[in-house]
N, C-alpha and C. Protein backbone atom coordinates (compact mmCIF):
# COMPACT_ATOMS: atom_id res chain seq x y z
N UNK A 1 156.68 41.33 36.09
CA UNK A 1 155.50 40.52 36.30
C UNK A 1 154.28 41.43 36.22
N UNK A 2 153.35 41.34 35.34
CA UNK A 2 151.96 41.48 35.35
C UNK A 2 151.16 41.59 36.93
N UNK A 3 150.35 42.61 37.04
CA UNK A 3 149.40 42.77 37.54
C UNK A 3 147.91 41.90 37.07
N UNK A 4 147.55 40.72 37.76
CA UNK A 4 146.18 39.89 37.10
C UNK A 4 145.37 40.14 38.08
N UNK A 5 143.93 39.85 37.65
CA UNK A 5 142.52 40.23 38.61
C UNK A 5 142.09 38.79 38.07
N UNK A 6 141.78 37.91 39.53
CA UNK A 6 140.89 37.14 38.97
C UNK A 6 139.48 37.35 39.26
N UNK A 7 138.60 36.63 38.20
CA UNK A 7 137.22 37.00 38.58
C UNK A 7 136.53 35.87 38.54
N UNK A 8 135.52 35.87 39.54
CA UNK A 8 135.02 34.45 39.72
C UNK A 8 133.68 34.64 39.03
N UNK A 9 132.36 33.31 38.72
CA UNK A 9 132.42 32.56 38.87
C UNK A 9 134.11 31.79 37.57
N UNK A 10 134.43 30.38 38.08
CA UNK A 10 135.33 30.34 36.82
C UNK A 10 136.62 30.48 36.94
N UNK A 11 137.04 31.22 37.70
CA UNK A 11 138.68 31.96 37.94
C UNK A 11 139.02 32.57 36.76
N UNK A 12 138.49 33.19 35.92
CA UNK A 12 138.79 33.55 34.62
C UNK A 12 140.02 35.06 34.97
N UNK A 13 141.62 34.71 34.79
CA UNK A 13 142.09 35.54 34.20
C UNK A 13 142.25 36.69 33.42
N UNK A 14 142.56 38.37 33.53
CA UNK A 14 142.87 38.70 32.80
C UNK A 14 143.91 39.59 33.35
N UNK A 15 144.62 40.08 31.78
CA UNK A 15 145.60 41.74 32.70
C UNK A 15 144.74 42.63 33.31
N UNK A 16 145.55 43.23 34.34
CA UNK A 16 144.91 44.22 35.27
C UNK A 16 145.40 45.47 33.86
N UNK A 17 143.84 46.62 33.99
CA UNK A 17 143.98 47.78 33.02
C UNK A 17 145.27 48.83 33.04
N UNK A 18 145.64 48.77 34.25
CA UNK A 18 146.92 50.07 34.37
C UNK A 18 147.40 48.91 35.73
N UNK A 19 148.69 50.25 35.46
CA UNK A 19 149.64 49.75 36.54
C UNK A 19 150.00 51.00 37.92
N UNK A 20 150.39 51.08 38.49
CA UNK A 20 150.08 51.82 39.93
C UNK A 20 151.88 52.15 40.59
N UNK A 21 152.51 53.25 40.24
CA UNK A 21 154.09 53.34 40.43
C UNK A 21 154.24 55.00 40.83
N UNK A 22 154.58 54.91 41.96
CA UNK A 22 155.34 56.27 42.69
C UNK A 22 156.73 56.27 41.64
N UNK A 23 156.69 57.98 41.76
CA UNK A 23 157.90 58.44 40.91
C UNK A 23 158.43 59.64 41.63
N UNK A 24 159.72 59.96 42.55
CA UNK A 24 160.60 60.63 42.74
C UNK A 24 161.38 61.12 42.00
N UNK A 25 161.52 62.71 42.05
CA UNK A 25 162.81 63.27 41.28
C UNK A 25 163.78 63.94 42.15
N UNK A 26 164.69 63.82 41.39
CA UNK A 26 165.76 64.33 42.88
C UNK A 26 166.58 65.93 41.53
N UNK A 27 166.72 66.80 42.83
CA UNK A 27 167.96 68.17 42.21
C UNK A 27 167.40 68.48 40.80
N UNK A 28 167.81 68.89 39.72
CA UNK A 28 167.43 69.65 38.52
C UNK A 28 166.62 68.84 38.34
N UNK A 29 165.73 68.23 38.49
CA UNK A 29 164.82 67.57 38.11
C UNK A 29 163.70 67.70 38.34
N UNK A 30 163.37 68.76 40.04
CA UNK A 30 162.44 68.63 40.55
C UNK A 30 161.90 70.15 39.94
N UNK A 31 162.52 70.81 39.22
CA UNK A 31 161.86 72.16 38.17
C UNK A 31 160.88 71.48 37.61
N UNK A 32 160.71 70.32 36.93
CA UNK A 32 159.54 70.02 35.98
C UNK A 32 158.69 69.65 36.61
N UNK A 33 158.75 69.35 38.17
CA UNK A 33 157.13 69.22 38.71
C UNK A 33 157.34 69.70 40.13
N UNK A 34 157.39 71.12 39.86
CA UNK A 34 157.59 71.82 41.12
C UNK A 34 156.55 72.03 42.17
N UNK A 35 155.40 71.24 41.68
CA UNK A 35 154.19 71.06 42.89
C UNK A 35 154.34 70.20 44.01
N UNK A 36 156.06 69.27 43.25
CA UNK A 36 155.84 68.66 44.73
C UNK A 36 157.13 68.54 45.57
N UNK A 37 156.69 68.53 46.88
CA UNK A 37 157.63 69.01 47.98
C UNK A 37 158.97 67.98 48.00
N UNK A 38 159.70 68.66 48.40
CA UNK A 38 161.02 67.72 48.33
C UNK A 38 161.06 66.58 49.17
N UNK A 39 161.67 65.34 48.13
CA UNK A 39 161.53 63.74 48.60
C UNK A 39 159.60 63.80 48.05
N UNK A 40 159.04 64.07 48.03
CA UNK A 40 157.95 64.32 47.55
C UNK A 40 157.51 63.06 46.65
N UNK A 41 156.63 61.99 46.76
CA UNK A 41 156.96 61.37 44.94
C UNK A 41 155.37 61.67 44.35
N UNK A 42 155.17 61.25 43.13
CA UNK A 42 154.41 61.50 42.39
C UNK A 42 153.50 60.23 42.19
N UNK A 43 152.03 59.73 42.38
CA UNK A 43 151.95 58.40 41.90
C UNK A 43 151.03 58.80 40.45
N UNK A 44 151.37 57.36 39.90
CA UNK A 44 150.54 57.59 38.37
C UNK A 44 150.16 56.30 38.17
N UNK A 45 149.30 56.18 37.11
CA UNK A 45 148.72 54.86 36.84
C UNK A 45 149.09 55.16 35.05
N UNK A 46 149.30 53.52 34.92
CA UNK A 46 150.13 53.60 33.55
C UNK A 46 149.33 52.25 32.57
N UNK A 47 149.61 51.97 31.51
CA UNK A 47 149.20 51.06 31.17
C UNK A 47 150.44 49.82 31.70
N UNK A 48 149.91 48.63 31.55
CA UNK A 48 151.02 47.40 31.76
C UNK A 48 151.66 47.90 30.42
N UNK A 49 153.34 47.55 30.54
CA UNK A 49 154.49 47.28 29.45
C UNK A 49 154.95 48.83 29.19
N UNK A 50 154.25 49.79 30.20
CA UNK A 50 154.79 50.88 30.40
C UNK A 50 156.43 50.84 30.69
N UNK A 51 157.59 51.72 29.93
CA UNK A 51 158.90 51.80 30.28
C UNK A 51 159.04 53.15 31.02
N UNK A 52 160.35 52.62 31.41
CA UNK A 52 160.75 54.68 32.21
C UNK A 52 160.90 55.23 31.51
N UNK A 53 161.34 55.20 30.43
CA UNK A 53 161.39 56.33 29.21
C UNK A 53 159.57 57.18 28.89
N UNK A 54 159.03 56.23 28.48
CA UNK A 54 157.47 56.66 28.47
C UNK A 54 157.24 57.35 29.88
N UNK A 55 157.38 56.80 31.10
CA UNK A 55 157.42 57.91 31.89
C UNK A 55 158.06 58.99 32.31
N UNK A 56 159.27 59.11 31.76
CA UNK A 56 159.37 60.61 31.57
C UNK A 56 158.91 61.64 30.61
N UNK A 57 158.45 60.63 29.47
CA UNK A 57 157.40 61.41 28.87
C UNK A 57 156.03 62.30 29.30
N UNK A 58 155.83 61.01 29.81
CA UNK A 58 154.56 61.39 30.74
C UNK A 58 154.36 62.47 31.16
N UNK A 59 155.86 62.40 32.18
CA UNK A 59 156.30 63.69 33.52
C UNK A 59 156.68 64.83 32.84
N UNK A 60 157.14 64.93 31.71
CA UNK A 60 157.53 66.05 30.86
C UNK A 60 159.16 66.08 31.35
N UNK A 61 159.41 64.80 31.45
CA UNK A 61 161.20 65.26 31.63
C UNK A 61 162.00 65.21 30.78
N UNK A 62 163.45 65.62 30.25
CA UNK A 62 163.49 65.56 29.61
C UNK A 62 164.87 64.76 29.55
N UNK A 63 164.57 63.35 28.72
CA UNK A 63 165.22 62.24 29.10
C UNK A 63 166.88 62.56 29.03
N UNK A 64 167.66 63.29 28.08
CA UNK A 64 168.57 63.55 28.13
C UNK A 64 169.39 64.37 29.83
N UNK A 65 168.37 64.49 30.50
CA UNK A 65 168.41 64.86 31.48
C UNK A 65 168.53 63.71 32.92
N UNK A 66 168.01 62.51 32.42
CA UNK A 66 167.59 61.61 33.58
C UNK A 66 169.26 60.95 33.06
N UNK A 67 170.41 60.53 34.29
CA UNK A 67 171.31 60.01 33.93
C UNK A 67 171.09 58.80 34.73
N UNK A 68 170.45 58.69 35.71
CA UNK A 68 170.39 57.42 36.47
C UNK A 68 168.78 56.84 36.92
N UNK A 69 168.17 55.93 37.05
CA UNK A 69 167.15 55.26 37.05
C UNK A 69 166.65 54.67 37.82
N UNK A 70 166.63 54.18 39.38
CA UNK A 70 166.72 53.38 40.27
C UNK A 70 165.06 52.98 40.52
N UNK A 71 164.95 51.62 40.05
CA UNK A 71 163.43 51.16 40.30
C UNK A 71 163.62 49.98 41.57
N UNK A 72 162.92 50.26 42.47
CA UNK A 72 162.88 49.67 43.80
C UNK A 72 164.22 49.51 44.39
N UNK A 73 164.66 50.46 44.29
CA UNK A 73 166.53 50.55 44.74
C UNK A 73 167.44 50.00 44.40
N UNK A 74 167.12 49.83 42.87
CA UNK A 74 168.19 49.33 42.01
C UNK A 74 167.98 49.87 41.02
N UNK A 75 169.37 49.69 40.15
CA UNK A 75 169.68 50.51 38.92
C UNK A 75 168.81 50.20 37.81
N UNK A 76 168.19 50.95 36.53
CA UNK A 76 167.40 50.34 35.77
C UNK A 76 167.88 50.92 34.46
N UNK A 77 167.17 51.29 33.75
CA UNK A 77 167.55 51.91 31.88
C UNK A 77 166.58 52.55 31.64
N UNK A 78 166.27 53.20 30.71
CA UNK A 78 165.02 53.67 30.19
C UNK A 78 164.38 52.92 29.62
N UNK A 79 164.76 51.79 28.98
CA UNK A 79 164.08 50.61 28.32
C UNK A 79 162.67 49.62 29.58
N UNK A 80 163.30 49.92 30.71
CA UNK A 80 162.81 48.85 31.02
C UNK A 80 160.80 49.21 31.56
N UNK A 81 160.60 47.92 31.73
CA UNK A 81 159.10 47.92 31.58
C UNK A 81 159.40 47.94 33.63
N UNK A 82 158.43 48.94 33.47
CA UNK A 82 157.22 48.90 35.01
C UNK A 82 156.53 48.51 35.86
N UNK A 83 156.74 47.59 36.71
CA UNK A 83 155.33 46.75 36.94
C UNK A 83 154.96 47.38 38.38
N UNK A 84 153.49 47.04 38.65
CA UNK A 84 152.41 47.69 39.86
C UNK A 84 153.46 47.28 40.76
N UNK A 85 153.48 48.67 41.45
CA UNK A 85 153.93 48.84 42.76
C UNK A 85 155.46 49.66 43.43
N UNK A 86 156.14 49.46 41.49
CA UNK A 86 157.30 50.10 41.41
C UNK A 86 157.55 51.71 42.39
N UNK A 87 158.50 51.78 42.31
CA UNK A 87 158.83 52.84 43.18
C UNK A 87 160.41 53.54 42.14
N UNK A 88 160.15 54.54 41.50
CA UNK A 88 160.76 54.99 40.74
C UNK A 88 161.65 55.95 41.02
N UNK A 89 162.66 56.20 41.24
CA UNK A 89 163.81 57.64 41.80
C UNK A 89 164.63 57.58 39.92
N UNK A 90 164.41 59.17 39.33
CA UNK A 90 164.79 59.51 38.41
C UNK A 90 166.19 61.10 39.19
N UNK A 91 167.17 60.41 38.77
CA UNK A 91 167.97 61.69 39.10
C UNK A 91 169.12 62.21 37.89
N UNK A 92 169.40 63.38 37.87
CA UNK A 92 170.56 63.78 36.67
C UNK A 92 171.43 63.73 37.51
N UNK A 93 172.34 64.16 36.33
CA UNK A 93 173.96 64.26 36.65
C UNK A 93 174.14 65.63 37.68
N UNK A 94 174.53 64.65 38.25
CA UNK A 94 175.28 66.19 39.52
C UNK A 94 176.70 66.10 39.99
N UNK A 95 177.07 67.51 40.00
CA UNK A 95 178.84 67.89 40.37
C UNK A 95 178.99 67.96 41.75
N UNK A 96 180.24 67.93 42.15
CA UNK A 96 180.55 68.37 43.06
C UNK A 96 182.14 68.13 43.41
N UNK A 97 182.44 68.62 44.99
CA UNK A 97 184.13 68.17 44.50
C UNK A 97 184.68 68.63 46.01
């Protein structure tokens, strides 16, 4: 769902200019933006129809790297579009045993 501003007189509709989404990285991930503290998230403003893929562009990650996606605590894709307010956790593949 779209971010809209209405403006009066009129109620005249339009899209809101950007969109407004915290972004968490978790383990090998947090090398590409090591300014911020762990659990740390990042906020950014994006255009609307922004995907997570474009934001790891953004972030300089490097998508072959992101194996899981979780937008507002659920699973997502790189395909999918963004909307204001999202809350983004990007994490790779991790071992253990």
């Amino acid at each position: 769902m779209l971010s809209w501003i209405v403006s009066l007189p009129g109620c005249m509709k339009t899209k809101a200019a950007t969109v407004q989404i915290e972004v968490v990285v978790f383990a090998t991930l947090r090398k590409y933006l090591p300014e911020l503290a762990l659990g740390e998230t990042r906020k950014l403003q994006v255009s609307p129809g922004a995907t997570v893929a474009e934001i790891c562009e953004i972030l300089k990650l490097p998508r072959e790297e992101v194996k899981v996606v979780m937008r507002n605590n659920r699973q997502a894709e790189m395909d999918t579009v963004v909307e204001d307010g999202d809350r983004l956790a990007l994490i790779p593949a991790v071992g253990g045993g």
